[in-house]
PDBML (XML) file of the C-alpha atoms, coordinates in Angstrom:
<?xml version="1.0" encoding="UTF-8" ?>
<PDBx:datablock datablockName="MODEL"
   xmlns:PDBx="http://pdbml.pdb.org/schema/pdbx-v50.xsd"
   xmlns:xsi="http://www.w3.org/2001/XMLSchema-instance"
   xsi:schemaLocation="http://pdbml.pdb.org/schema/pdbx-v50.xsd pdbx-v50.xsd">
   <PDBx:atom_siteCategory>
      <PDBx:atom_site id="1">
         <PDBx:B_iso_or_equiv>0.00</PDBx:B_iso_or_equiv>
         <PDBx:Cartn_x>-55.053</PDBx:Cartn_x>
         <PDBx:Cartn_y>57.223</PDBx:Cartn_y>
         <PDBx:Cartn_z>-72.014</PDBx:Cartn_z>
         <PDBx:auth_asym_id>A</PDBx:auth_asym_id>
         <PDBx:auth_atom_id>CA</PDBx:auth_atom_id>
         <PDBx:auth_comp_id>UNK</PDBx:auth_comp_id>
         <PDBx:auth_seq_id>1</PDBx:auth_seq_id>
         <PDBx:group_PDB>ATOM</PDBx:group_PDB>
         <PDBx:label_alt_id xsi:nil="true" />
         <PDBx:label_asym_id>A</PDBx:label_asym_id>
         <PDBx:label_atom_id>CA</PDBx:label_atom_id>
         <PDBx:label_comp_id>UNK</PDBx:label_comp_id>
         <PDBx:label_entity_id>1</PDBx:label_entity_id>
         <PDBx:label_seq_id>1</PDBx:label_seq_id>
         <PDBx:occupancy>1.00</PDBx:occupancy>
         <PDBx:pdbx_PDB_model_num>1</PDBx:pdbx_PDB_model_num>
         <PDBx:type_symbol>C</PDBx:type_symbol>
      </PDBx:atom_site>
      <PDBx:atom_site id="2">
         <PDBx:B_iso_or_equiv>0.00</PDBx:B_iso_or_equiv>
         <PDBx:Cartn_x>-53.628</PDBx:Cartn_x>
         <PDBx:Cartn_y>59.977</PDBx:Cartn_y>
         <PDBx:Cartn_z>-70.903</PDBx:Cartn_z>
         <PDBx:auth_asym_id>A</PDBx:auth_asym_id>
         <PDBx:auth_atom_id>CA</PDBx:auth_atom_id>
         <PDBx:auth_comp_id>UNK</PDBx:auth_comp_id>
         <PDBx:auth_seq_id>2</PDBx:auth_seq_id>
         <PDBx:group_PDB>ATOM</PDBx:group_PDB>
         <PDBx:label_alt_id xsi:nil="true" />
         <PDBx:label_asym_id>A</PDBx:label_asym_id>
         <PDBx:label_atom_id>CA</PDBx:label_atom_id>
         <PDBx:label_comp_id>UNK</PDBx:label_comp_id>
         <PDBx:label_entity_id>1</PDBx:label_entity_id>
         <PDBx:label_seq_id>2</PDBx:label_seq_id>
         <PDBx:occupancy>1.00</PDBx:occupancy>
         <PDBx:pdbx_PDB_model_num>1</PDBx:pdbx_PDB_model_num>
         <PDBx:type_symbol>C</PDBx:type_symbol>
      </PDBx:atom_site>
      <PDBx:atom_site id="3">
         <PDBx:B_iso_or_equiv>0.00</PDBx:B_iso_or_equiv>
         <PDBx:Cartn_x>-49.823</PDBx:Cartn_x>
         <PDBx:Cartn_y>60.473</PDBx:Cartn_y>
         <PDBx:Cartn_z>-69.596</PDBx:Cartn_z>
         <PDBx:auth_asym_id>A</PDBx:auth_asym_id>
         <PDBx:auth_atom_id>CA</PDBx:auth_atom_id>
         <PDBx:auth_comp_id>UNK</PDBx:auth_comp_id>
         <PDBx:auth_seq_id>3</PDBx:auth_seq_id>
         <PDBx:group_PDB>ATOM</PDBx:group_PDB>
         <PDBx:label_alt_id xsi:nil="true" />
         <PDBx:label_asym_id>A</PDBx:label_asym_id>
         <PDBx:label_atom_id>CA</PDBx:label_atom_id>
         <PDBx:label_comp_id>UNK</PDBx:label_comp_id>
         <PDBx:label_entity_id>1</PDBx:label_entity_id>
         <PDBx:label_seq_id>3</PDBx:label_seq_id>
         <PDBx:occupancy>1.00</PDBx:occupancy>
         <PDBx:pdbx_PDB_model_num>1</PDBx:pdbx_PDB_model_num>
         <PDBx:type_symbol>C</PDBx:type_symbol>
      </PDBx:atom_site>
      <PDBx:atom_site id="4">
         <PDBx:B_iso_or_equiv>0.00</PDBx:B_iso_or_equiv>
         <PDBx:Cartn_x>-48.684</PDBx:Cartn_x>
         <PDBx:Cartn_y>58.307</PDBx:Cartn_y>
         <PDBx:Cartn_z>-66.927</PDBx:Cartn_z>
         <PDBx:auth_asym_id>A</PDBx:auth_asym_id>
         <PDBx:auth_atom_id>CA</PDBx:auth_atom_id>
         <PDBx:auth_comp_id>UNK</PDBx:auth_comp_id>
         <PDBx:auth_seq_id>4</PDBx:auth_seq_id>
         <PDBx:group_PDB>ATOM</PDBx:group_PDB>
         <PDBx:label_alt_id xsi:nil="true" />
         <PDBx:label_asym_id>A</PDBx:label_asym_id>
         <PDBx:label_atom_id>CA</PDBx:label_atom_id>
         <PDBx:label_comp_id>UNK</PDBx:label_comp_id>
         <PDBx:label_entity_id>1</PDBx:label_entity_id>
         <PDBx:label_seq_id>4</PDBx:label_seq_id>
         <PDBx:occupancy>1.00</PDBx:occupancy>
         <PDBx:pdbx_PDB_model_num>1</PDBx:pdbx_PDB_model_num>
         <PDBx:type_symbol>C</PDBx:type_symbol>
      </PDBx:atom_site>
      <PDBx:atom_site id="5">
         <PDBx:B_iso_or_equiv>0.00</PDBx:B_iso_or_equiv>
         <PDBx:Cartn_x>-48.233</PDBx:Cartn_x>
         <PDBx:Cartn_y>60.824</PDBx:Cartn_y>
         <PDBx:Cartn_z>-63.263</PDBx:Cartn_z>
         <PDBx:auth_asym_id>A</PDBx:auth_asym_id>
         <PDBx:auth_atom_id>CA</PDBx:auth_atom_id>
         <PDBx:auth_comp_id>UNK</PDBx:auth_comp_id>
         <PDBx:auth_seq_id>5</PDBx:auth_seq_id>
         <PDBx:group_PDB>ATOM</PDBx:group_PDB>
         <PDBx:label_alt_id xsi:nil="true" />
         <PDBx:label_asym_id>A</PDBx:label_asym_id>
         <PDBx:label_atom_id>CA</PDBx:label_atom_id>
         <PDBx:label_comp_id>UNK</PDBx:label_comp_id>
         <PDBx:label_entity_id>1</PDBx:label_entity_id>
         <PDBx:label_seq_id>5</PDBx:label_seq_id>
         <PDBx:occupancy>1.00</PDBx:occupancy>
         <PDBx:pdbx_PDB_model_num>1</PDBx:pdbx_PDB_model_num>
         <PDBx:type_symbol>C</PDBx:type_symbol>
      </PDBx:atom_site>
      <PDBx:atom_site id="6">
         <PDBx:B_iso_or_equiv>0.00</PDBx:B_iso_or_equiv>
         <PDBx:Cartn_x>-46.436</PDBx:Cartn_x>
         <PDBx:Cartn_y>58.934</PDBx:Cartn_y>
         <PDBx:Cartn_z>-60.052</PDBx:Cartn_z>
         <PDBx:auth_asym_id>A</PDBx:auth_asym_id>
         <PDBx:auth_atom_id>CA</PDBx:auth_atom_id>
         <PDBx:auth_comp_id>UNK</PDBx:auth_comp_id>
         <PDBx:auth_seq_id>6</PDBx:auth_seq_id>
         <PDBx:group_PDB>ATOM</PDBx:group_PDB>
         <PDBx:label_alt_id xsi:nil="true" />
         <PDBx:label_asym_id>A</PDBx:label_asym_id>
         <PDBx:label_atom_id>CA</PDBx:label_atom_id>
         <PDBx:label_comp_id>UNK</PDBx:label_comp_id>
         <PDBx:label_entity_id>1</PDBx:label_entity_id>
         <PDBx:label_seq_id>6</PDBx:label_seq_id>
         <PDBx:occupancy>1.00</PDBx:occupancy>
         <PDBx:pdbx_PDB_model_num>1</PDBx:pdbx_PDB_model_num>
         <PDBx:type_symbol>C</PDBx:type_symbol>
      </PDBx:atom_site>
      <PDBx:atom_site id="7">
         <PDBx:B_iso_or_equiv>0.00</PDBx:B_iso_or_equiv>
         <PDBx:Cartn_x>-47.691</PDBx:Cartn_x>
         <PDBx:Cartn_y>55.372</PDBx:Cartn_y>
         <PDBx:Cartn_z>-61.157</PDBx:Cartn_z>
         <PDBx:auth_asym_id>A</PDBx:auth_asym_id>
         <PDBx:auth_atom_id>CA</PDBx:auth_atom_id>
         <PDBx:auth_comp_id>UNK</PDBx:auth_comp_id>
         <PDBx:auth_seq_id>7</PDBx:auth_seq_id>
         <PDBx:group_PDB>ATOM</PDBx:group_PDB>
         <PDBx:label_alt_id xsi:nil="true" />
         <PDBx:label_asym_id>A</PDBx:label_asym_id>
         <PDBx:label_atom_id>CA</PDBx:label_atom_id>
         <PDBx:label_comp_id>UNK</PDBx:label_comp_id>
         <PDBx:label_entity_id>1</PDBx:label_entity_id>
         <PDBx:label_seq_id>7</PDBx:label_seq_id>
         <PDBx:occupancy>1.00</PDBx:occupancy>
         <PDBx:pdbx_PDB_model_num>1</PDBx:pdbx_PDB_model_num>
         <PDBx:type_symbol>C</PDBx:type_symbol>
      </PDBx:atom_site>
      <PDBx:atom_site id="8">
         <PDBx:B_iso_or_equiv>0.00</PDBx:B_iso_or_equiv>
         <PDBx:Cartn_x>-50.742</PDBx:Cartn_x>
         <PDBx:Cartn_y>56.512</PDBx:Cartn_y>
         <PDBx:Cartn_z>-61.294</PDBx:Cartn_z>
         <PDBx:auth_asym_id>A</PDBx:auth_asym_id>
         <PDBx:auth_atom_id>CA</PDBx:auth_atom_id>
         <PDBx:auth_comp_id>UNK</PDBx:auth_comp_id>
         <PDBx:auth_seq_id>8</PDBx:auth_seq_id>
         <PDBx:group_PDB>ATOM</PDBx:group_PDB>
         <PDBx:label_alt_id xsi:nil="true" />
         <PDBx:label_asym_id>A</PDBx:label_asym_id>
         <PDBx:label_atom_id>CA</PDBx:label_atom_id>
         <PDBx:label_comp_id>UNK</PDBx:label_comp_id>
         <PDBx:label_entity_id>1</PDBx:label_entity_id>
         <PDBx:label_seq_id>8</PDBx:label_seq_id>
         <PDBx:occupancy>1.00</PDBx:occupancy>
         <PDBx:pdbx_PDB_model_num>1</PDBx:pdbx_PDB_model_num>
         <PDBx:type_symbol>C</PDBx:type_symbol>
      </PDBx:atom_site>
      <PDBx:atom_site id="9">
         <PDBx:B_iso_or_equiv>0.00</PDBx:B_iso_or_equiv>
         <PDBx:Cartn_x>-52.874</PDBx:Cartn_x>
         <PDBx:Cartn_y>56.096</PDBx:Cartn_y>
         <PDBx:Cartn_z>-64.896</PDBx:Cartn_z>
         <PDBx:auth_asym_id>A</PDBx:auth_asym_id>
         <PDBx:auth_atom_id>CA</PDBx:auth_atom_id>
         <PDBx:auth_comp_id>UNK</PDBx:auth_comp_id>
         <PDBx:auth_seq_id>9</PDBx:auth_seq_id>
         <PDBx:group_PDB>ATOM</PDBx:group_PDB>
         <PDBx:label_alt_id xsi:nil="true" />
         <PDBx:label_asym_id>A</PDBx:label_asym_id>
         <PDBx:label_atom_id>CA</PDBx:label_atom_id>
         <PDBx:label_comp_id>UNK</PDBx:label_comp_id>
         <PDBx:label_entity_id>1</PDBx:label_entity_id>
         <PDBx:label_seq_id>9</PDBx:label_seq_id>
         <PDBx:occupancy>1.00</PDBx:occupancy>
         <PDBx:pdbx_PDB_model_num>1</PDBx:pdbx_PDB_model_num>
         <PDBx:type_symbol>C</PDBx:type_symbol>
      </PDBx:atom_site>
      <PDBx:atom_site id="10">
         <PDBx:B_iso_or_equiv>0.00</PDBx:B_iso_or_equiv>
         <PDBx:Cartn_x>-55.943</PDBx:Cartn_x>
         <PDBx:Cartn_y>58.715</PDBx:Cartn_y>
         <PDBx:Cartn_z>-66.243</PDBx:Cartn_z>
         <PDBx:auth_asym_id>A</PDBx:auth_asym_id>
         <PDBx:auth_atom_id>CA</PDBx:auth_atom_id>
         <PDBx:auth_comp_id>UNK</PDBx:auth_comp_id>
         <PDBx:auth_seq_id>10</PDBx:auth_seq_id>
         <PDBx:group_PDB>ATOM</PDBx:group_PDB>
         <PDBx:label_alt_id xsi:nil="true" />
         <PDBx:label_asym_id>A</PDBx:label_asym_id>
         <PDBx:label_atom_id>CA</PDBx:label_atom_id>
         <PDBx:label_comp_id>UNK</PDBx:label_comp_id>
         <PDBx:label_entity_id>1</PDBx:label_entity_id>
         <PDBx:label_seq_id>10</PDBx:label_seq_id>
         <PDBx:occupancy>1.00</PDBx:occupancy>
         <PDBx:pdbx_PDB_model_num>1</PDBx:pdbx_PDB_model_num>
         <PDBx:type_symbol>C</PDBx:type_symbol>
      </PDBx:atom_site>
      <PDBx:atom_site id="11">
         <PDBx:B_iso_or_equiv>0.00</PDBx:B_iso_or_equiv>
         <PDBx:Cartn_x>-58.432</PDBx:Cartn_x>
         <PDBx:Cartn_y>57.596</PDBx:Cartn_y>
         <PDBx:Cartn_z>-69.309</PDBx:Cartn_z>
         <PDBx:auth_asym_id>A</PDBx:auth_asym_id>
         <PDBx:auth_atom_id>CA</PDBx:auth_atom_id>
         <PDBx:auth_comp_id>UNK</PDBx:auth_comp_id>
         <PDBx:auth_seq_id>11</PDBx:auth_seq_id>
         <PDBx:group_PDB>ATOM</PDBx:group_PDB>
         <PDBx:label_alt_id xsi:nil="true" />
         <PDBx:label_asym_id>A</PDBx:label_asym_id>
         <PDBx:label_atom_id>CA</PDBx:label_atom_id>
         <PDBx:label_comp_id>UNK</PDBx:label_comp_id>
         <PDBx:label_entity_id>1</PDBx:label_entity_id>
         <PDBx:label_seq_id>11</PDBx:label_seq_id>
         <PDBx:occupancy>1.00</PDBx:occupancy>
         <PDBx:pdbx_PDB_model_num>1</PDBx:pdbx_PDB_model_num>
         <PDBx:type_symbol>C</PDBx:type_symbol>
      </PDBx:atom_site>
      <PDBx:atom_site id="12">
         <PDBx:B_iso_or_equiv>0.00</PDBx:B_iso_or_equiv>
         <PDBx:Cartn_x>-60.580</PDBx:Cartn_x>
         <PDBx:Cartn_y>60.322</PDBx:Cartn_y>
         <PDBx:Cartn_z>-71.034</PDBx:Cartn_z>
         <PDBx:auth_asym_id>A</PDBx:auth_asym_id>
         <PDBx:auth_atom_id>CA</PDBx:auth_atom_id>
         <PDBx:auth_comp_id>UNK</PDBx:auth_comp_id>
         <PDBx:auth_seq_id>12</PDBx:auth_seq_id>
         <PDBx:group_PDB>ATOM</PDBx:group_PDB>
         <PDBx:label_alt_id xsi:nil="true" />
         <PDBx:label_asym_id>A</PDBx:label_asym_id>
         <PDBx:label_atom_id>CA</PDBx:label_atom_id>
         <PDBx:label_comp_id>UNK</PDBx:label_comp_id>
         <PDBx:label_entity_id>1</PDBx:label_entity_id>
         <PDBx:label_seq_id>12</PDBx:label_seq_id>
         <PDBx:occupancy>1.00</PDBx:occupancy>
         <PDBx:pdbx_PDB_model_num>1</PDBx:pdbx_PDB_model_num>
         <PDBx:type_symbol>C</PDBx:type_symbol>
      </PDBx:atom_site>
      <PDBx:atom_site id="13">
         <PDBx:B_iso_or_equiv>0.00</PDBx:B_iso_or_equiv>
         <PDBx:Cartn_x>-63.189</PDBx:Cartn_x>
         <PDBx:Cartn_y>57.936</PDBx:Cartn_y>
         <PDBx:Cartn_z>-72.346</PDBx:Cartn_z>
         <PDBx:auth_asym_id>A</PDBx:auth_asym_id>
         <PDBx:auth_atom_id>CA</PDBx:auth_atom_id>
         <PDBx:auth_comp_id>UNK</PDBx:auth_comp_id>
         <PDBx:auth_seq_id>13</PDBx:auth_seq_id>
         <PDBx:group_PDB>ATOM</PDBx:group_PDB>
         <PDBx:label_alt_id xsi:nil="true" />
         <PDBx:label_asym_id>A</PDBx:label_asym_id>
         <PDBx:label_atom_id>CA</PDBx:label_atom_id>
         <PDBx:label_comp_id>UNK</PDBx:label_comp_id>
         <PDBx:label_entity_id>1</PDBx:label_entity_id>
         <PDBx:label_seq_id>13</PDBx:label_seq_id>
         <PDBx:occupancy>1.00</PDBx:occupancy>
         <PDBx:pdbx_PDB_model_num>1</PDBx:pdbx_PDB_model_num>
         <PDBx:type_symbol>C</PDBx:type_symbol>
      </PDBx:atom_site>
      <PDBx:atom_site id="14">
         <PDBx:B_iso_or_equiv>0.00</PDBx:B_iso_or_equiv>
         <PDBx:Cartn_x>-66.427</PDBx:Cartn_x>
         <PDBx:Cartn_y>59.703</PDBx:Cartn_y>
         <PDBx:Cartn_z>-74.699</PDBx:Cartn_z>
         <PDBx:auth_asym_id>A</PDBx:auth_asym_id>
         <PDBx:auth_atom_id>CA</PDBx:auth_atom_id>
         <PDBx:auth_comp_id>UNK</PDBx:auth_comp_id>
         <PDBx:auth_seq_id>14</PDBx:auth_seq_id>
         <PDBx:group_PDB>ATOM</PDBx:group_PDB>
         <PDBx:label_alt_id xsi:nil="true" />
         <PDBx:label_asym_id>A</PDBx:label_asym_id>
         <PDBx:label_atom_id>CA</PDBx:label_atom_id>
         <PDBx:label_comp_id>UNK</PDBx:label_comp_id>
         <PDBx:label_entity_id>1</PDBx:label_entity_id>
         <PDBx:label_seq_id>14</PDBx:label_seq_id>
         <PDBx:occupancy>1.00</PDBx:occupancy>
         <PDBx:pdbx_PDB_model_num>1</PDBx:pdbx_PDB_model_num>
         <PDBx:type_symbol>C</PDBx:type_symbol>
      </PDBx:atom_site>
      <PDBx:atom_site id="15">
         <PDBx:B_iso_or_equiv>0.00</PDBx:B_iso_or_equiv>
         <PDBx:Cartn_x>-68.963</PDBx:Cartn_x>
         <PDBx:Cartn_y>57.897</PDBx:Cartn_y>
         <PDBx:Cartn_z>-74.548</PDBx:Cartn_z>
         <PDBx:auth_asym_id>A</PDBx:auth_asym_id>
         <PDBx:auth_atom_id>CA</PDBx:auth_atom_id>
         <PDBx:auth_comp_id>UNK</PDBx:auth_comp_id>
         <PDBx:auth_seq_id>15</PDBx:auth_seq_id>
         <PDBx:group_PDB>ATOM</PDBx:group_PDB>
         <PDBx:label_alt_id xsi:nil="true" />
         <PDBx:label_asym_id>A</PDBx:label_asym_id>
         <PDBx:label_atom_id>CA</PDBx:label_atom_id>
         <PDBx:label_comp_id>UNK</PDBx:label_comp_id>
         <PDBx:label_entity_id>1</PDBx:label_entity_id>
         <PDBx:label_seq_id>15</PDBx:label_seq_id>
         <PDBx:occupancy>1.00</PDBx:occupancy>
         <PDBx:pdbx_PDB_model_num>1</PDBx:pdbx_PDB_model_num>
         <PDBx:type_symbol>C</PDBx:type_symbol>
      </PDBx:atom_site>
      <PDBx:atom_site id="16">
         <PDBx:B_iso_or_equiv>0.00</PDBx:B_iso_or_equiv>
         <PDBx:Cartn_x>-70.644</PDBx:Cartn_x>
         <PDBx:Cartn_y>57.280</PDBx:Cartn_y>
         <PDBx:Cartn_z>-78.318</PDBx:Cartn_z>
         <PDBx:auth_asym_id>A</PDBx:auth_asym_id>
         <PDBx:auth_atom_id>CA</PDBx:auth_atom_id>
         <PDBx:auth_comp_id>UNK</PDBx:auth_comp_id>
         <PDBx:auth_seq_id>16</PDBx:auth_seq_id>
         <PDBx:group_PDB>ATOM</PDBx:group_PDB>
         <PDBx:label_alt_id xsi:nil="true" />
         <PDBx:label_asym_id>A</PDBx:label_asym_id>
         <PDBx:label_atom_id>CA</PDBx:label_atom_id>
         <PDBx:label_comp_id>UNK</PDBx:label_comp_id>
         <PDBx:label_entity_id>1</PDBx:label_entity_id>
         <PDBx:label_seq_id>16</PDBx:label_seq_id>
         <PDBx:occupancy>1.00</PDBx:occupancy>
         <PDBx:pdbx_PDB_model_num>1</PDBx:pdbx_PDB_model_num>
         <PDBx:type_symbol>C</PDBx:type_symbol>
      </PDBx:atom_site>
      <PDBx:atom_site id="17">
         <PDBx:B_iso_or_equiv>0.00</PDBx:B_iso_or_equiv>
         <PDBx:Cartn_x>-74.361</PDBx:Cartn_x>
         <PDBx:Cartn_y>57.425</PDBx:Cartn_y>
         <PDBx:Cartn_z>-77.601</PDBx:Cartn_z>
         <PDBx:auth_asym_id>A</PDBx:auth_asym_id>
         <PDBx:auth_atom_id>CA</PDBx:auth_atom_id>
         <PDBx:auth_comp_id>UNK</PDBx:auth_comp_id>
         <PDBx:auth_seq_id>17</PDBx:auth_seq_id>
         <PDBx:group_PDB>ATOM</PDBx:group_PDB>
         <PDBx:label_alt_id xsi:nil="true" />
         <PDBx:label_asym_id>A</PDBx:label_asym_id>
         <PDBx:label_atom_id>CA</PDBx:label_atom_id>
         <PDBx:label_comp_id>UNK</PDBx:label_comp_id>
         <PDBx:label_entity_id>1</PDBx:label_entity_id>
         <PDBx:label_seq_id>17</PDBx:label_seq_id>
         <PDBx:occupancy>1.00</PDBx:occupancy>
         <PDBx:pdbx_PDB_model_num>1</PDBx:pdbx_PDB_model_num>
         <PDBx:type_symbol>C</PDBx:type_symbol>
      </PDBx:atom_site>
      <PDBx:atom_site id="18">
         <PDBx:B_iso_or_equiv>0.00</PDBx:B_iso_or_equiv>
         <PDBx:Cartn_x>-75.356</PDBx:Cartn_x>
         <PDBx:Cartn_y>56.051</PDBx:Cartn_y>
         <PDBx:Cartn_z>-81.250</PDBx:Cartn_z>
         <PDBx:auth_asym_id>A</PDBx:auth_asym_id>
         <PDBx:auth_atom_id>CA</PDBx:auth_atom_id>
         <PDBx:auth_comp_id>UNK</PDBx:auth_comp_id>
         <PDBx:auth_seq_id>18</PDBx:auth_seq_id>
         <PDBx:group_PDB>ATOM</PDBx:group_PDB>
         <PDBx:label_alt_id xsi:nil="true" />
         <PDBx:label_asym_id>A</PDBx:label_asym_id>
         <PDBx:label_atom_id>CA</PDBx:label_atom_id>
         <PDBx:label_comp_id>UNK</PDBx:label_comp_id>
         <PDBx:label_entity_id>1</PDBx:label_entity_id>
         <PDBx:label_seq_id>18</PDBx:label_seq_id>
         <PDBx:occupancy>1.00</PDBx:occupancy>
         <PDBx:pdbx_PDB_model_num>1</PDBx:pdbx_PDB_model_num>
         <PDBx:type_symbol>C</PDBx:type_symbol>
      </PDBx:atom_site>
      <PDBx:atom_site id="19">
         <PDBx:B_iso_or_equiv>0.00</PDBx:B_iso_or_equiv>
         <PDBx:Cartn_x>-73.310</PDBx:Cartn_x>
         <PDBx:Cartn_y>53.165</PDBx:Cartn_y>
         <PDBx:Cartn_z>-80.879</PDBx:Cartn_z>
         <PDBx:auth_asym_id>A</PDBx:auth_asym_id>
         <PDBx:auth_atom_id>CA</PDBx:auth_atom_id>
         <PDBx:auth_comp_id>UNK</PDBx:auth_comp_id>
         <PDBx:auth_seq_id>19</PDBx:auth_seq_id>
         <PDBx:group_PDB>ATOM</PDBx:group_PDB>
         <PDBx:label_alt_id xsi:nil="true" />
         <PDBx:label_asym_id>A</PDBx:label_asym_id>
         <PDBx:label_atom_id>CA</PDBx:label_atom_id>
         <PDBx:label_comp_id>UNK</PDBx:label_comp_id>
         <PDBx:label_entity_id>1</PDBx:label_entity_id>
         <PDBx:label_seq_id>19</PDBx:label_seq_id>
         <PDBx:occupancy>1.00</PDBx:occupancy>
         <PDBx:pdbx_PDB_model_num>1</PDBx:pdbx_PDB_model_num>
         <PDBx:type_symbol>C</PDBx:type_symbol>
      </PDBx:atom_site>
      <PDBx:atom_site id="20">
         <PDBx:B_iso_or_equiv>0.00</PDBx:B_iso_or_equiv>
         <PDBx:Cartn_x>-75.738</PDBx:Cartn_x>
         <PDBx:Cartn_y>50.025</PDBx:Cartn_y>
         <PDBx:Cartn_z>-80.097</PDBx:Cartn_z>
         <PDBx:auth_asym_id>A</PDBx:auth_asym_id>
         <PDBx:auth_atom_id>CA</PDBx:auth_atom_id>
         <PDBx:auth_comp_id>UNK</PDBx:auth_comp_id>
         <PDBx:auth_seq_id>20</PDBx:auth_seq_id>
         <PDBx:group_PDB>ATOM</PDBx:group_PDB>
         <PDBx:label_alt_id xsi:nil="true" />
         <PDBx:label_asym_id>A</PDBx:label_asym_id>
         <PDBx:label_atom_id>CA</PDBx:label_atom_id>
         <PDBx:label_comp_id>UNK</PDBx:label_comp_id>
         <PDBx:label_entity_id>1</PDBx:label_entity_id>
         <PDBx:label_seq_id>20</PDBx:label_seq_id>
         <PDBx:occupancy>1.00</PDBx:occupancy>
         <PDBx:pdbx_PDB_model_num>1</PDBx:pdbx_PDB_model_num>
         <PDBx:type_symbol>C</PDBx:type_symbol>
      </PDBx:atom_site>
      <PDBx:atom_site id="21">
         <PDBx:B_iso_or_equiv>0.00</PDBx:B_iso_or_equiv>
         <PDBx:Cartn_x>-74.229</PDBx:Cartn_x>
         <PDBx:Cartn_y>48.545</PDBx:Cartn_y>
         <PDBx:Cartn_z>-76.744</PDBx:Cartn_z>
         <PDBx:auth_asym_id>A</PDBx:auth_asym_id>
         <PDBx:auth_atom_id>CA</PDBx:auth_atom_id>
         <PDBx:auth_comp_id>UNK</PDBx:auth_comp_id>
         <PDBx:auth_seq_id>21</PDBx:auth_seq_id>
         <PDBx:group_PDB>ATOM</PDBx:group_PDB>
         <PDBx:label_alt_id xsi:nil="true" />
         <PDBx:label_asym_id>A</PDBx:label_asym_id>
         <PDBx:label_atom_id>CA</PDBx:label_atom_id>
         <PDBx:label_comp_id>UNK</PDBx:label_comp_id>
         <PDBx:label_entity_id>1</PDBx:label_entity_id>
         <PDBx:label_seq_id>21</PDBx:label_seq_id>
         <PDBx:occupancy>1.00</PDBx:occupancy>
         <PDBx:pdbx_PDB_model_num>1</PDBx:pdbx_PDB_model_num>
         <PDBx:type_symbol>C</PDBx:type_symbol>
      </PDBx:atom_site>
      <PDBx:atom_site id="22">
         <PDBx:B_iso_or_equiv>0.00</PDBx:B_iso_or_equiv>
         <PDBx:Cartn_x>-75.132</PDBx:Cartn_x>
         <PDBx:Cartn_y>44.507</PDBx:Cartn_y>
         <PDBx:Cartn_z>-75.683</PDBx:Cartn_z>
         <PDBx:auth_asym_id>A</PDBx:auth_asym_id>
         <PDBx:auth_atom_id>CA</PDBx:auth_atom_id>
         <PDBx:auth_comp_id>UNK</PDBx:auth_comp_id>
         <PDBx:auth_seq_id>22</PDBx:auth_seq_id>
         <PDBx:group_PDB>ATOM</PDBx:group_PDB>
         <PDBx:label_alt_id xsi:nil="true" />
         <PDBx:label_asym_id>A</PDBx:label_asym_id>
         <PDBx:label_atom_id>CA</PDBx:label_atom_id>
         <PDBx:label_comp_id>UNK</PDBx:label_comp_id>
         <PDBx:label_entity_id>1</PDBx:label_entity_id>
         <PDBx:label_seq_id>22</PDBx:label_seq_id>
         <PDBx:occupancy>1.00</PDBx:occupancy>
         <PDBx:pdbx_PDB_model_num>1</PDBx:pdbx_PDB_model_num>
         <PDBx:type_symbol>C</PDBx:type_symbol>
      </PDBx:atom_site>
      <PDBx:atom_site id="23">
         <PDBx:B_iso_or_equiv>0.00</PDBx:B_iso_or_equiv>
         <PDBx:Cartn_x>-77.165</PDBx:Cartn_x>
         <PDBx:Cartn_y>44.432</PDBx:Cartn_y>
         <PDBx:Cartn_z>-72.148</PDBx:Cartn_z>
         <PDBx:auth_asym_id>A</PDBx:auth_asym_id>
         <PDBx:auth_atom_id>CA</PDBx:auth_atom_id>
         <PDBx:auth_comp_id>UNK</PDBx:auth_comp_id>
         <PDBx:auth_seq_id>23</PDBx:auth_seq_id>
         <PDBx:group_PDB>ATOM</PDBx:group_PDB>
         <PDBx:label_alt_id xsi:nil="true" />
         <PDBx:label_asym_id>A</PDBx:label_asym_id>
         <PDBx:label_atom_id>CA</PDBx:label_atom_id>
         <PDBx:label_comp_id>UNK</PDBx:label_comp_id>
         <PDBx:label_entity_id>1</PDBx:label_entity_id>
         <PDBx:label_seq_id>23</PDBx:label_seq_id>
         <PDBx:occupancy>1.00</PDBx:occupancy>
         <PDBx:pdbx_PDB_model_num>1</PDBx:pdbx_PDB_model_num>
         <PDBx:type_symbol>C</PDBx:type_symbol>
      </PDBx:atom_site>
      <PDBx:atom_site id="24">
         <PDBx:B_iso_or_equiv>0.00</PDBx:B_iso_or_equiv>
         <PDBx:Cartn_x>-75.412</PDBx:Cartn_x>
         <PDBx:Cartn_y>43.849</PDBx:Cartn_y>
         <PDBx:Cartn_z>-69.195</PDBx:Cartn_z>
         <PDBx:auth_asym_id>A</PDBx:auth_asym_id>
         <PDBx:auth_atom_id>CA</PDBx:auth_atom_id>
         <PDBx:auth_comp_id>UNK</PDBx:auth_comp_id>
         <PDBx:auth_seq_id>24</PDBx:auth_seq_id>
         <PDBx:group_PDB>ATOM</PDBx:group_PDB>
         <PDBx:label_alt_id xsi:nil="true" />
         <PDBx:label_asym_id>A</PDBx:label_asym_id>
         <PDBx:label_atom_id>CA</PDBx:label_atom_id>
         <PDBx:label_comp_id>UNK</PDBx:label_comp_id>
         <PDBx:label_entity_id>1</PDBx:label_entity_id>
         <PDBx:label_seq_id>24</PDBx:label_seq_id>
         <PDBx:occupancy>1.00</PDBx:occupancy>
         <PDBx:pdbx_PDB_model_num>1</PDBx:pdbx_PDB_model_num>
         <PDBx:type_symbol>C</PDBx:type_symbol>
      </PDBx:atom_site>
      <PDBx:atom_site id="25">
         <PDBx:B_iso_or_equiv>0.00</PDBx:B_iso_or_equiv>
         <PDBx:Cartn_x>-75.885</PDBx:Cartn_x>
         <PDBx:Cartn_y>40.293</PDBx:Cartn_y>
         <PDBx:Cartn_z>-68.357</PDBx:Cartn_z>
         <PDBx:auth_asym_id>A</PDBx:auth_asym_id>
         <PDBx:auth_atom_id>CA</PDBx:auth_atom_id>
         <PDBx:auth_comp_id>UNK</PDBx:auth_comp_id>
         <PDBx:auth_seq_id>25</PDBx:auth_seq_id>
         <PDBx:group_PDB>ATOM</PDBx:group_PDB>
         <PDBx:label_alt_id xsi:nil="true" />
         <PDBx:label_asym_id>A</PDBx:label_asym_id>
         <PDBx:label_atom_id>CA</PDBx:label_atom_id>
         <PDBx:label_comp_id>UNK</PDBx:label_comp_id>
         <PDBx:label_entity_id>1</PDBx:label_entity_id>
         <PDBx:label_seq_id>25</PDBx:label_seq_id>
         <PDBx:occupancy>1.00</PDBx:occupancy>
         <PDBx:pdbx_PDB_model_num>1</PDBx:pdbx_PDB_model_num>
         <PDBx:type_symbol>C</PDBx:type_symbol>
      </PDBx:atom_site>
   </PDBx:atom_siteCategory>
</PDBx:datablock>
């Protein structure tokens, strides 16, 4: 998460490509 700005919120997210994710249901 990166610094707040005006109320407003920004996540950098990387996604891990290795990483075994569950289905989506």
């Amino acid at each position: 998460r990166l610094p707040f700005r005006k109320k407003a919120m920004l996540i950098e997210l990387q996604l891990n490509h290795t990483q075994e994710i569950r289905p989506s249901t």
